[in-house]
Protein backbone atom coordinates (compact mmCIF):
# COMPACT_ATOMS: atom_id res chain seq x y z
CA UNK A 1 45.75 -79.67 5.98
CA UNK A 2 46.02 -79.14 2.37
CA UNK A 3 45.36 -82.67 1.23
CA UNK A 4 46.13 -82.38 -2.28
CA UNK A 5 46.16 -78.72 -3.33
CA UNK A 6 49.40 -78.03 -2.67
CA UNK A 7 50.81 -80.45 -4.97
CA UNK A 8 47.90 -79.14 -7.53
CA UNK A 9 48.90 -76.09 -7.14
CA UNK A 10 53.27 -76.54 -7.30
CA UNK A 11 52.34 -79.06 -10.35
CA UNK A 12 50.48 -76.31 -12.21
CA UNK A 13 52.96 -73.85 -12.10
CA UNK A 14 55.93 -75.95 -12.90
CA UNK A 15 54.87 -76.14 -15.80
CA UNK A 16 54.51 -72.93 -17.23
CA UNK A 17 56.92 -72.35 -20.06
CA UNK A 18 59.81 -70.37 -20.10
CA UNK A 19 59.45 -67.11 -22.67
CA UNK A 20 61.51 -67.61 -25.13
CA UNK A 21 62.85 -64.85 -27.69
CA UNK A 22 62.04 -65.34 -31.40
CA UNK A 23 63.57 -64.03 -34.31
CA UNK A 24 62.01 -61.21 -36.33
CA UNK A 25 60.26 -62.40 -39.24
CA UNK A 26 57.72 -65.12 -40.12
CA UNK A 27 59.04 -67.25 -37.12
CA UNK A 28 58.26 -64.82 -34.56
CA UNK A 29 54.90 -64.14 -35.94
CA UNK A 30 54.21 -68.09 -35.90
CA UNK A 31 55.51 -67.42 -32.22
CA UNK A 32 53.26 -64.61 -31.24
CA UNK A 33 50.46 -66.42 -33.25
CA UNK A 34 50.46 -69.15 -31.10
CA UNK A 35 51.02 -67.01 -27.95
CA UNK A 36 47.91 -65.46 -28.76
CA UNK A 37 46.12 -69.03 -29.05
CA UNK A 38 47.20 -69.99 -25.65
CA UNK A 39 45.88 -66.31 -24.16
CA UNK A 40 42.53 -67.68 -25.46
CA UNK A 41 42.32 -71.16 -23.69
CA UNK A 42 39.61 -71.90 -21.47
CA UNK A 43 40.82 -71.24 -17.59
CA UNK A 44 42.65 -73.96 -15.97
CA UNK A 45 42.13 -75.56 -12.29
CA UNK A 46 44.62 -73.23 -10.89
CA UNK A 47 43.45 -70.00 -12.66
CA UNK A 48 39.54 -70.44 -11.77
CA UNK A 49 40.74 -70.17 -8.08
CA UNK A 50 41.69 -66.37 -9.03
CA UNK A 51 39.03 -63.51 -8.40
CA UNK A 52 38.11 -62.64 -11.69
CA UNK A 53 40.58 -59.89 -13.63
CA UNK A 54 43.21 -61.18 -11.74
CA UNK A 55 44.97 -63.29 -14.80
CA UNK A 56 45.60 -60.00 -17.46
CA UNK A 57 47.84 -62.66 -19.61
CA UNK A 58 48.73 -66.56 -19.13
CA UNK A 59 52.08 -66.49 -17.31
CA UNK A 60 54.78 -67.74 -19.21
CA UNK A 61 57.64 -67.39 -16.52
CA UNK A 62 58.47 -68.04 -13.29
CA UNK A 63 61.64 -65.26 -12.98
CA UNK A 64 63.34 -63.78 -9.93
CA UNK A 65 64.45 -60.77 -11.90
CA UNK A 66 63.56 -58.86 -15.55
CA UNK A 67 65.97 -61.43 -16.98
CA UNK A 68 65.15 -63.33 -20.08
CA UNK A 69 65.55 -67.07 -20.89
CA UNK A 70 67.24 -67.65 -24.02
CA UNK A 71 68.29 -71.28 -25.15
CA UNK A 72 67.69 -72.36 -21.55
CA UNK A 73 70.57 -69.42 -20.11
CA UNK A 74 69.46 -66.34 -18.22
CA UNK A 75 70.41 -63.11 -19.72
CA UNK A 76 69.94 -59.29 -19.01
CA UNK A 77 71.30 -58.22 -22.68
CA UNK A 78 68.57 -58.21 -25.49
CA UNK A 79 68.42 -61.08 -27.70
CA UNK A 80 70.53 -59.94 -30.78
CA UNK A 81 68.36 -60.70 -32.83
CA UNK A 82 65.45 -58.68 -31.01
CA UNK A 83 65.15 -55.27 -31.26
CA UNK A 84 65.72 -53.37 -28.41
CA UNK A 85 62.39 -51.75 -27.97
CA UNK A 86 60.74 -54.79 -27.97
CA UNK A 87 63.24 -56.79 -25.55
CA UNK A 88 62.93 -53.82 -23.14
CA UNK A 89 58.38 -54.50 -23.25
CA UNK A 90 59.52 -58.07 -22.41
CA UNK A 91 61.24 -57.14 -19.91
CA UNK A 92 58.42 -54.97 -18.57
CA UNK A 93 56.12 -57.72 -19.24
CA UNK A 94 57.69 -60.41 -17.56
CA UNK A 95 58.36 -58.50 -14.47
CA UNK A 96 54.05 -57.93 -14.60
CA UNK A 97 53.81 -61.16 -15.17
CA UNK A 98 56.12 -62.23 -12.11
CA UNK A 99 53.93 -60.04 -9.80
CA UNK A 100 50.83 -61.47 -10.83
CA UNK A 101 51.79 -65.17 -10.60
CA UNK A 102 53.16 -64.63 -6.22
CA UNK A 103 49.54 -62.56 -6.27
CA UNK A 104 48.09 -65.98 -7.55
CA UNK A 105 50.23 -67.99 -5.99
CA UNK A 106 48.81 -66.76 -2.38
CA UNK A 107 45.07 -66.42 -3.22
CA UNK A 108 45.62 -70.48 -4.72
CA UNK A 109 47.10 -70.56 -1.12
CA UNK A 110 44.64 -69.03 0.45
CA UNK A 111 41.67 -70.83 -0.92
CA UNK A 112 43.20 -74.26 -0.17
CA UNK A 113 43.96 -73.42 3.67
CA UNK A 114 40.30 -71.94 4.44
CA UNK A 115 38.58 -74.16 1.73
CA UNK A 116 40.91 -77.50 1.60
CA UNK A 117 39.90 -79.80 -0.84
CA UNK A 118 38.60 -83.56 0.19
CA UNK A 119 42.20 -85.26 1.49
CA UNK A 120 42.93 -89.02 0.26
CA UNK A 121 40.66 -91.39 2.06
CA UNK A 122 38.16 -89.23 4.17
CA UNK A 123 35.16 -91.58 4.70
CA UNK A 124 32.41 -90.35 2.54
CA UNK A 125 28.39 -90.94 3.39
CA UNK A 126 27.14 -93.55 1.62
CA UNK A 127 23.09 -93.92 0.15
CA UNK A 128 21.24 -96.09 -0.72
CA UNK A 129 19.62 -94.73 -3.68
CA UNK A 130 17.69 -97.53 -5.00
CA UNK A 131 16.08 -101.14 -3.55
CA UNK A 132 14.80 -103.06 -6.55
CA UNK A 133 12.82 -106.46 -7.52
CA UNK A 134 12.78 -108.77 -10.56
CA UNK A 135 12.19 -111.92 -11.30
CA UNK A 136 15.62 -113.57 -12.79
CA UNK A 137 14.60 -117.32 -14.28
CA UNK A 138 12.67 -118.78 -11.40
CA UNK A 139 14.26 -116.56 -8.82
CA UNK A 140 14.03 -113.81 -7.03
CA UNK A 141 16.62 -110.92 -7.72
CA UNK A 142 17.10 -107.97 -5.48
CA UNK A 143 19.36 -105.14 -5.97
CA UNK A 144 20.45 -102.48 -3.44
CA UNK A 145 22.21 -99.64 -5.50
CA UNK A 146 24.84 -97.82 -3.37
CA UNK A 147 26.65 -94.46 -4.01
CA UNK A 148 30.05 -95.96 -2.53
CA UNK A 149 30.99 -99.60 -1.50
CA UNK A 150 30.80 -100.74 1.84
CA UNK A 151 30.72 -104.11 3.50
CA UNK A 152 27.84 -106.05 3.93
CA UNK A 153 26.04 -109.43 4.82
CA UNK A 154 23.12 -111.85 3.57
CA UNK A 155 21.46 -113.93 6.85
CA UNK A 156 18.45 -115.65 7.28
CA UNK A 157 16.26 -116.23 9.62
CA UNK A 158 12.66 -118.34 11.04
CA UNK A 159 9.85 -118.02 13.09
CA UNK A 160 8.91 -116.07 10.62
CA UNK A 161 11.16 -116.68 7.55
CA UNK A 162 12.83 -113.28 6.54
CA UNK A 163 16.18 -112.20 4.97
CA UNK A 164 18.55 -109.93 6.28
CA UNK A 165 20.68 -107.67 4.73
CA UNK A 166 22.76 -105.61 7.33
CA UNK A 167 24.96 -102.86 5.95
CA UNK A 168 27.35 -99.43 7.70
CA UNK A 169 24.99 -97.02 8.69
CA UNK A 170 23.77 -95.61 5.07
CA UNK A 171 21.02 -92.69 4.32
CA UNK A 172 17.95 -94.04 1.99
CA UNK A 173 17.15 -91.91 -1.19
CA UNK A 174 14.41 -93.19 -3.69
CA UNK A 175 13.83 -96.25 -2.32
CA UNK A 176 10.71 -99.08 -2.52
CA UNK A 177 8.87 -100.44 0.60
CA UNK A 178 6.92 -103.18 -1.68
CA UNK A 179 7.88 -106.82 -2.00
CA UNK A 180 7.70 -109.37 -5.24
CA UNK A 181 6.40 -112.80 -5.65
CA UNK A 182 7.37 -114.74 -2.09
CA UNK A 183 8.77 -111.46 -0.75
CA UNK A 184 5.80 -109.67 1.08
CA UNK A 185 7.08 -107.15 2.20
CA UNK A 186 10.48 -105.06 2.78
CA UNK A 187 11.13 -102.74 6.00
CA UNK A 188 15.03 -100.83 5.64
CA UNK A 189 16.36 -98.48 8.22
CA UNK A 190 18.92 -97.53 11.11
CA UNK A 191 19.14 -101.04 13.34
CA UNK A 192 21.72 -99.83 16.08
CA UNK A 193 24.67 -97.26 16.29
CA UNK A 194 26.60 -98.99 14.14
CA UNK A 195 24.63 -100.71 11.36
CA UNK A 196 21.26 -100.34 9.01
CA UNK A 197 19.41 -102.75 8.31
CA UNK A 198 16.99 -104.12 5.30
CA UNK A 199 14.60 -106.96 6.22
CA UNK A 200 12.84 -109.42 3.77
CA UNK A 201 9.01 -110.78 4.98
CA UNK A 202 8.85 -114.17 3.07
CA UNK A 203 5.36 -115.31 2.36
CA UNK A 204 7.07 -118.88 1.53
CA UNK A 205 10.58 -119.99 2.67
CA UNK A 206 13.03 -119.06 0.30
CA UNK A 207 17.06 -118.91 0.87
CA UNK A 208 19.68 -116.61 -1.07
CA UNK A 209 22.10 -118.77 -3.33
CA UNK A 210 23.84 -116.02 -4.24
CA UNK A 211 25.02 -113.00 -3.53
CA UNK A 212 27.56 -110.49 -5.28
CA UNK A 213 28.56 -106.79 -6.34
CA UNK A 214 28.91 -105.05 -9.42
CA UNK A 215 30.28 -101.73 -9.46
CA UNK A 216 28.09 -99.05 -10.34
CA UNK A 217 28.10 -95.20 -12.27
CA UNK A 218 31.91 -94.12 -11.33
CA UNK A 219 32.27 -94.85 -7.36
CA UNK A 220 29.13 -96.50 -7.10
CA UNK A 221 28.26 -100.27 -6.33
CA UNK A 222 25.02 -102.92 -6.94
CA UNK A 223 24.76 -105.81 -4.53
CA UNK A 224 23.16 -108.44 -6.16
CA UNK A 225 21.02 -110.95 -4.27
CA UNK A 226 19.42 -114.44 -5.89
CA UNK A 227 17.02 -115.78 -3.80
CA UNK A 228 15.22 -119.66 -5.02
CA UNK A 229 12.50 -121.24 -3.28
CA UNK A 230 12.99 -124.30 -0.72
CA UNK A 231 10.47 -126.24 1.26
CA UNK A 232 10.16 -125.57 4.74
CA UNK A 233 12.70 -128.25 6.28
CA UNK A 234 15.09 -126.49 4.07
CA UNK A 235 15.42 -123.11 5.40
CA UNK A 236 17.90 -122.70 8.07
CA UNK A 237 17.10 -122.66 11.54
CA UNK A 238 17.81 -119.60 13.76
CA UNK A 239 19.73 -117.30 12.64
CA UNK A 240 22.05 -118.17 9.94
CA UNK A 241 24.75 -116.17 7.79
CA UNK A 242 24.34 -117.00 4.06
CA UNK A 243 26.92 -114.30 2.30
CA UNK A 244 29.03 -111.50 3.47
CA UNK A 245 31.39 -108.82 1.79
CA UNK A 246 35.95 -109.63 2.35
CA UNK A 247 35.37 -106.67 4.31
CA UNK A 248 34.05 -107.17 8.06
CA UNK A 249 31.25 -105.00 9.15
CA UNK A 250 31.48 -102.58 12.16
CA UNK A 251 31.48 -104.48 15.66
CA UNK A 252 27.95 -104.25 16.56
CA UNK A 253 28.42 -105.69 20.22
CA UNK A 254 29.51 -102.61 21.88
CA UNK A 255 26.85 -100.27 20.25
CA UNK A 256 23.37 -101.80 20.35
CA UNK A 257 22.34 -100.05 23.68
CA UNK A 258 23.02 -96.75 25.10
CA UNK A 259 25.13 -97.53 28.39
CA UNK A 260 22.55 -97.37 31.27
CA UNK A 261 24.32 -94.41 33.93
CA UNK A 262 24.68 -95.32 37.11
CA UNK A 263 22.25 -95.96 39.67
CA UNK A 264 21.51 -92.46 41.98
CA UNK A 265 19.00 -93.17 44.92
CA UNK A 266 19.21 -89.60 45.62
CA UNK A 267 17.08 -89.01 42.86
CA UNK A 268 13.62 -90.11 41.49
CA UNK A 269 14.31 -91.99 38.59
CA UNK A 270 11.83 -92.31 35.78
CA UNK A 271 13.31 -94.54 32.55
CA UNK A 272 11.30 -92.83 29.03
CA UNK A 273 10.97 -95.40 26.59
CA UNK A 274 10.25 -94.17 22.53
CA UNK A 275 9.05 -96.86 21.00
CA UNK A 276 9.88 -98.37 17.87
CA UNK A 277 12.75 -96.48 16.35
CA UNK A 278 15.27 -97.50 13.76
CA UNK A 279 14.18 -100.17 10.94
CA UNK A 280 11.05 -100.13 12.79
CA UNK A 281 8.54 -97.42 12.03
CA UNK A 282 5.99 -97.91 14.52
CA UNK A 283 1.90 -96.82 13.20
CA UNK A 284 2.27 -94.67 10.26
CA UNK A 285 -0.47 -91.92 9.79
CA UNK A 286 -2.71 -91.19 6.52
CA UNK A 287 -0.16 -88.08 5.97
CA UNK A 288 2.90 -89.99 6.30
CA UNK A 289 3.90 -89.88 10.04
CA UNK A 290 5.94 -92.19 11.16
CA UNK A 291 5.17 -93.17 15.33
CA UNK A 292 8.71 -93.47 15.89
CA UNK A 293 9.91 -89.90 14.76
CA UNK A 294 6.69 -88.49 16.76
CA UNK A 295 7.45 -90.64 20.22
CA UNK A 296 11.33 -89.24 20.23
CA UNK A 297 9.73 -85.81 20.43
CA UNK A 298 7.65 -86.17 22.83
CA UNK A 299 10.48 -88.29 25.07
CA UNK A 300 13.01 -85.68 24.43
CA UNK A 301 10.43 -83.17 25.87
CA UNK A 302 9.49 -84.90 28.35
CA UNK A 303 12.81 -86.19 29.36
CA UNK A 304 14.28 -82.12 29.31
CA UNK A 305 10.96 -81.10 31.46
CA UNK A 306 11.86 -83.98 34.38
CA UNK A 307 15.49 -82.63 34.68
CA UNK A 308 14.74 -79.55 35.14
CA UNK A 309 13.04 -80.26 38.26
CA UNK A 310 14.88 -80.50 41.81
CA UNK A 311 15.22 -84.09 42.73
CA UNK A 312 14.36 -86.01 39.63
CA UNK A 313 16.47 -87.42 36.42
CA UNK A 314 15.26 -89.06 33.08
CA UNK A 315 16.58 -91.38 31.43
CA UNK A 316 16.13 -92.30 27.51
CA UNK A 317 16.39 -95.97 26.09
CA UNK A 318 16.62 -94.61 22.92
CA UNK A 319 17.82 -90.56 21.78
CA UNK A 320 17.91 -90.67 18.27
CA UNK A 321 16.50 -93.17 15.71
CA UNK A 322 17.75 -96.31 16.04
CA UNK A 323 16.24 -99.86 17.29
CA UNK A 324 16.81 -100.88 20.55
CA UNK A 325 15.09 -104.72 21.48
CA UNK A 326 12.61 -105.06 23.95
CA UNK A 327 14.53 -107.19 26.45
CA UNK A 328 17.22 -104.14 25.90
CA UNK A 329 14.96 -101.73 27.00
CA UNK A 330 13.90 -103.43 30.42
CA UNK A 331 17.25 -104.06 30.67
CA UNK A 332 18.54 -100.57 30.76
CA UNK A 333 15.58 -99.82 32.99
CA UNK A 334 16.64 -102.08 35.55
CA UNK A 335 20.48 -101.08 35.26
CA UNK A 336 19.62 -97.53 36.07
CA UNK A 337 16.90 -98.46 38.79
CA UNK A 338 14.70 -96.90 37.87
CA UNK A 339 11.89 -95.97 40.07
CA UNK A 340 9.36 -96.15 37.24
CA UNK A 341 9.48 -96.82 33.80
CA UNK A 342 7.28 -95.19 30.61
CA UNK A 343 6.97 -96.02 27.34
CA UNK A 344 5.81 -93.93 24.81
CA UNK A 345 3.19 -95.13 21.86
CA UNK A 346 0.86 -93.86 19.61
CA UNK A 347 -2.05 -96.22 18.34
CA UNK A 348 -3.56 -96.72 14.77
CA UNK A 349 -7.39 -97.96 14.39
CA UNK A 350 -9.30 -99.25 11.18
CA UNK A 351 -12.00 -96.91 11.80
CA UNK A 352 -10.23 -92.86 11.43
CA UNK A 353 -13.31 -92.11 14.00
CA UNK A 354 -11.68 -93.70 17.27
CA UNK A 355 -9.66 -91.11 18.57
CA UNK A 356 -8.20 -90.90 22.44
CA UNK A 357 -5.18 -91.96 25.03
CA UNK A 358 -4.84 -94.86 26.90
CA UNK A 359 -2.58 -96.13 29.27
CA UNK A 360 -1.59 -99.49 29.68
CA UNK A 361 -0.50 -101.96 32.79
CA UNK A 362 0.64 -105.82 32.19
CA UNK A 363 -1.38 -108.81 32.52
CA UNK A 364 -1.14 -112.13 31.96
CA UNK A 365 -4.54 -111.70 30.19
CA UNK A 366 -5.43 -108.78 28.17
CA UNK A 367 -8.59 -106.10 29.47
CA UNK A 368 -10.27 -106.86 26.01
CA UNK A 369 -9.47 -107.74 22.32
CA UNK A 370 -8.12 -104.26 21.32
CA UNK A 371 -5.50 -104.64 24.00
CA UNK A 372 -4.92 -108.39 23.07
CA UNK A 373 -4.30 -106.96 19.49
CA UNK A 374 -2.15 -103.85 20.24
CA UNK A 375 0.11 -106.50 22.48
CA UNK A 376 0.79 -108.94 19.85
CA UNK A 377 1.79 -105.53 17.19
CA UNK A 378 3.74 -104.44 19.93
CA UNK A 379 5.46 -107.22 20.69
CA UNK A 380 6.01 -107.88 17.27
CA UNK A 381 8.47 -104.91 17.54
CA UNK A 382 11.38 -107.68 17.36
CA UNK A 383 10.40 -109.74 14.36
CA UNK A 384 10.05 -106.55 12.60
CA UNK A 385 13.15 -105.51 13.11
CA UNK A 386 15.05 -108.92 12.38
CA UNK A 387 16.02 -109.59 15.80
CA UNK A 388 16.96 -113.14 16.41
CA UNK A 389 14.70 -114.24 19.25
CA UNK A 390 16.33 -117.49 19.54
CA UNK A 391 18.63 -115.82 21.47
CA UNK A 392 16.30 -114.77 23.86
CA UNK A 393 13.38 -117.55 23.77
CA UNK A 394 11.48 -115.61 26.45
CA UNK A 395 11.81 -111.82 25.32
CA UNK A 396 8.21 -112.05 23.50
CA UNK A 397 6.58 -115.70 24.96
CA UNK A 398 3.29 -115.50 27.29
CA UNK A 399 3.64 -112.89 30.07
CA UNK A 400 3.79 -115.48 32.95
CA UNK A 401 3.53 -112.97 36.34
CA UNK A 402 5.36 -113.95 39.61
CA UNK A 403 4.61 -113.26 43.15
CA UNK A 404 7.45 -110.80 42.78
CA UNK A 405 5.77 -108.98 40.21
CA UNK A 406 2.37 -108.53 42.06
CA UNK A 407 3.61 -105.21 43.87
CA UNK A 408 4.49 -103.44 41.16
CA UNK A 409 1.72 -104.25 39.01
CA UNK A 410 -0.73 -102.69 41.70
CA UNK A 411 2.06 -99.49 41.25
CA UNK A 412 1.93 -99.26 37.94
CA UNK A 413 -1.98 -99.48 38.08
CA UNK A 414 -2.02 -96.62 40.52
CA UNK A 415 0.42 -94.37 38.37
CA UNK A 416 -2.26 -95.51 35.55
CA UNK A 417 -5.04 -93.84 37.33
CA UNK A 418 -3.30 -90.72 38.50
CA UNK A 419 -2.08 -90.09 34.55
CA UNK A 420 -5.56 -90.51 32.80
CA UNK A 421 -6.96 -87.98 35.67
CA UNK A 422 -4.55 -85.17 35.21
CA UNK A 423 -4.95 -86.19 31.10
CA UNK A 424 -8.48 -85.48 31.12
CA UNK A 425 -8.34 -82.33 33.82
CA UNK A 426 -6.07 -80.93 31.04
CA UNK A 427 -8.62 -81.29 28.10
CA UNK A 428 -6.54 -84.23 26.28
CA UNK A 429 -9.08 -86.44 25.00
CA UNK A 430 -8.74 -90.06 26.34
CA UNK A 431 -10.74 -93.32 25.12
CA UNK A 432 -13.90 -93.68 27.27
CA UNK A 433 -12.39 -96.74 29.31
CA UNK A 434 -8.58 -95.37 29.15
CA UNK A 435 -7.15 -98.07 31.89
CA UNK A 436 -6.11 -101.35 30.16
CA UNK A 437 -4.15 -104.06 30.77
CA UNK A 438 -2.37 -106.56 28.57
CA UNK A 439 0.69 -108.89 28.27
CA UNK A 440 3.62 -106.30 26.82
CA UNK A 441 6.62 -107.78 26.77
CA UNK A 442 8.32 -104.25 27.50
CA UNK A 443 6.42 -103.77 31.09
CA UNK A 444 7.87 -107.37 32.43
CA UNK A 445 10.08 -105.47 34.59
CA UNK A 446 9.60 -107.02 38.27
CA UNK A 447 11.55 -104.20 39.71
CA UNK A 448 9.31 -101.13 39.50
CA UNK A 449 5.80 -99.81 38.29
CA UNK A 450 5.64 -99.60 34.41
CA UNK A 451 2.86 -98.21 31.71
CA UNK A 452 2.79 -97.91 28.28
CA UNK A 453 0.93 -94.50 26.69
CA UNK A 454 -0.71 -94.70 24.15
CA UNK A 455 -0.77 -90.92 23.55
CA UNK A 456 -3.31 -90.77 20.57
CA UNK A 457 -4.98 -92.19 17.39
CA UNK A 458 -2.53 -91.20 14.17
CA UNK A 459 -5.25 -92.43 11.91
CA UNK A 460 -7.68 -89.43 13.25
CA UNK A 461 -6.67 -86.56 11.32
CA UNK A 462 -7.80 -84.16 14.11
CA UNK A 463 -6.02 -86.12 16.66
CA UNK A 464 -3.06 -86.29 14.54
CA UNK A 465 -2.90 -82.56 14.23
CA UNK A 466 -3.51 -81.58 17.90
CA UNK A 467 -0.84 -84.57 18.67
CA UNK A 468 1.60 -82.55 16.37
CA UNK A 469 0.59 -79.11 17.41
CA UNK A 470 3.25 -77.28 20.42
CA UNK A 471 -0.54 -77.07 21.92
CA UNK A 472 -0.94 -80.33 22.57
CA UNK A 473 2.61 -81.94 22.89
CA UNK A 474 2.75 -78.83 26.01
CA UNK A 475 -0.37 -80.67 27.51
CA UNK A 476 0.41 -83.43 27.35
CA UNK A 477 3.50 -83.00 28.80
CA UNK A 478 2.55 -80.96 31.18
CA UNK A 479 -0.14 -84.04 32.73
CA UNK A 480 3.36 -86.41 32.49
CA UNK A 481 5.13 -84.07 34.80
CA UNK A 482 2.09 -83.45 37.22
CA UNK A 483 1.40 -87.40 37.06
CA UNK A 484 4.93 -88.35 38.38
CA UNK A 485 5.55 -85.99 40.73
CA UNK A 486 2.11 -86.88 42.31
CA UNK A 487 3.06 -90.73 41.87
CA UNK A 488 6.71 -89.99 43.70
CA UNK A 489 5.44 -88.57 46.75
CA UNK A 490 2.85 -91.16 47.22
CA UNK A 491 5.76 -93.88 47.32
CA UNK A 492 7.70 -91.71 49.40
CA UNK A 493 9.73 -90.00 46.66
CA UNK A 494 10.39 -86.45 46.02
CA UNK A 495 7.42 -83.95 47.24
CA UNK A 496 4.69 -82.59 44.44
């Protein structure tokens, strides 16, 4: 409880010295001389923890009575060679000075129990306060600067060619989101419970050869990595570990997913899907706004809203900002089973006029090239995170549909319908043909009717700011809430 205050504090006052008497004459005016120095000093450790006032004189004794130290032996009797005026004021003093030091004594006390200092090995956040490029010779140098070391490892991996540096879960401060030479481009963030992630895009294959820290300020640490060029039959295949720290990195294995609860078929289940998350940002707006931070609001709302009603339950693939893998996601969904399934989007468009919601159904062939497009980004989701989709070969291949599916594709394109109408009824703006269909990896489920929102343009000012306005989050909510109850009772689920 007091880590190391207590010691501080027992260490501090062991030490004070002993008064000792001092003959008359020039040697006790050396003595009070230097007395007088000491009164002077600049406050120690111990004496800063006073309230100010407190310390009238530096103690010089730690006595149970008004008895003097002479040559190392208590006495009561004056010094014989002090007069006895002044022996009897140092009396008096050092009985003051023995009630002020158990005064000190408990505030020092006091402080450490209600304000206890750091103890010995409490785990201390770590940040990543710099990510940094140069060119070293022919290679590529990159430096991660870290405020405390931690464990880490170098991988690589194809289809595309990126490197991965996984780390603890760290906080970013000052850091670069622009590549050098055959590094395109450089996405960092929170990858799962237990880790964060950096990913390299490599415009040309390249491989670290070699990899090593340097400690840094006074707890600090630089990892170093040297990355060199290498044709294309050189880079690994799959996924492939190039470097890691003596120290092993959290087990990872456990903590990617939230644990799907239990099925209940007494209640409506609807499965709320944020998209993105984590190392993945999802469309970023002209002001900065990141579509992952927005969809967690909007699924936490709209997760809290569902609950609340008799006879339904929400459940989140994702409540806080980490990446969770597509397959992962329909995973959980099915787990749970769910009786429908939602995920949450916002869109981006290269003209800031295009503004509106749409909601999305899976094909085999996408409605029309803007849903062909917004597929392949959104299935993309995985690459960008440096998921190895060797793995999982089929988690983002061609949507092939089933027989099995066919039912709850017709669903999901009923629940489609129902949403854009109580959208519109509700003054939310939607595009002009809102309905689409295309091959999203995250709708494969066969097991129940699934949509992806888009809920609005970030790259339309206006629509940003009525997306990020209580206003219109409450609207839009409130047309999720009407859609699925509406959707339940027509399957034979709970009433309107």
């Amino acid at each position: 409880m007091f880590g190391g205050g207590v010691g501080l504090a027992v260490a501090r006052f062991s030490s004070f010295n002993f008064l000792r008497a001092a003959p008359a004459g020039g040697s006790g005016c050396r003595q009070q001389e230097r007395l007088s120095r000491r009164a002077h000093r600049p406050l120690s450790l111990v004496e800063k923890f006073a309230p100010s006032g407190l310390f009238m004189a530096r103690p010089l004794a730690l006595v149970g009575d008004a008895s003097l130290t002479v040559n190392g032996s208590r006495s009561s009797e004056p010094h014989p060679l002090m007069p006895a005026g002044a022996a009897r004021k140092k009396i008096k003093l050092v009985s003051l000075i023995k009630r002020q030091t158990t005064i000190t004594a408990f505030v020092v006390l006091f402080s450490i129990i209600f304000n206890p200092l750091p103890a010995h090995g409490d785990e201390k956040p770590v940040t990543v306060n710099a990510l940094r490029f140069g060119w070293h010779e022919t290679n590529i140098r990159f430096v991660i600067e870290l405020s405390h070391p931690v464990p880490w490892r170098v991988s690589t991996l194809d289809n595309p060619h990126r490197v991965v540096i996984d780390l603890p879960v760290v906080s970013w401060n000052n850091t670069s989101d622009t590549g050098l030479g055959f590094v395109s481009a450089l996405r960092y963030g929170r990858f799962s419970h237990t880790r964060s992630r950096i990913v390299l895009d490599l415009a040309a294959p390249a491989v670290p050869h070699a990899a090593f820290t340097l400690p840094h300020n006074n707890h600090g640490q630089r990892l170093v990595i040297d990355m060199t060029p290498v044709n294309a039959a050189a880079f690994p295949q799959n996924f492939s570990e190039a470097f890691r720290s003596s120290a092993d990195l959290p087990d990872d294995s456990a903590a990617a997913t939230p644990p799907a609860p239990a099925p209940d078929k007494k209640l409506w289940t609807v499965v709320i899907d944020p998209g993105h998350g984590g190392i993945d940002p999802g469309a970023i707006s002209p002001s900065g706004i990141h579509e992952k931070d927005l969809v967690l609001e909007y699924a936490l709302v709209f997760a809290d809203a569902l609950n609340q009603i008799d006879g339904f339950r929400a459940v989140l693939t994702r409540d806080d900002n980490r990446y969770i893998p597509l397959r992962e996601r329909v995973r959980l969904a099915e787990a749970a089973e769910s009786d429908m399934f939602i995920s949450l989007h916002f869109n981006t468009n290269p003209s800031r006029d295009v503004r509106g919601a749409s909601v999305y159904t899976l094909s085999e062939t996408a409605s029309d090239k803007e849903g062909a497009l917004l597929a392949a980004r959104e299935n993309k989701s995985d690459v960008l995170a440096g998921v190895d989709l060797e793995e999982h070969p089929n988690a983002v291949s061609r949507i092939l549909i089933d027989l099995s599916q066919r039912d709850s594709i017709n669903a999901s394109r009923d629940y489609a319908e129902i949403l854009v109408r109580e959208l519109r009824s509700r003054d939310t703006r939607t595009l002009r043909k809102a309905t689409r269909s295309a091959g999203f990896a995250v709708l494969k489920s066969p097991n129940m009717p699934s949509v992806l929102l888009e809920l609005g343009h970030l790259s339309n000012p206006e629509e940003e700011r009525f997306v990020r306005s209580a206003r219109g989050r409450d609207e839009i909510i409130r047309a999720l809430v009407a859609s699925v109850r509406e959707f339940a009772a027509r399957r034979g689920g709970r009433p309107e």
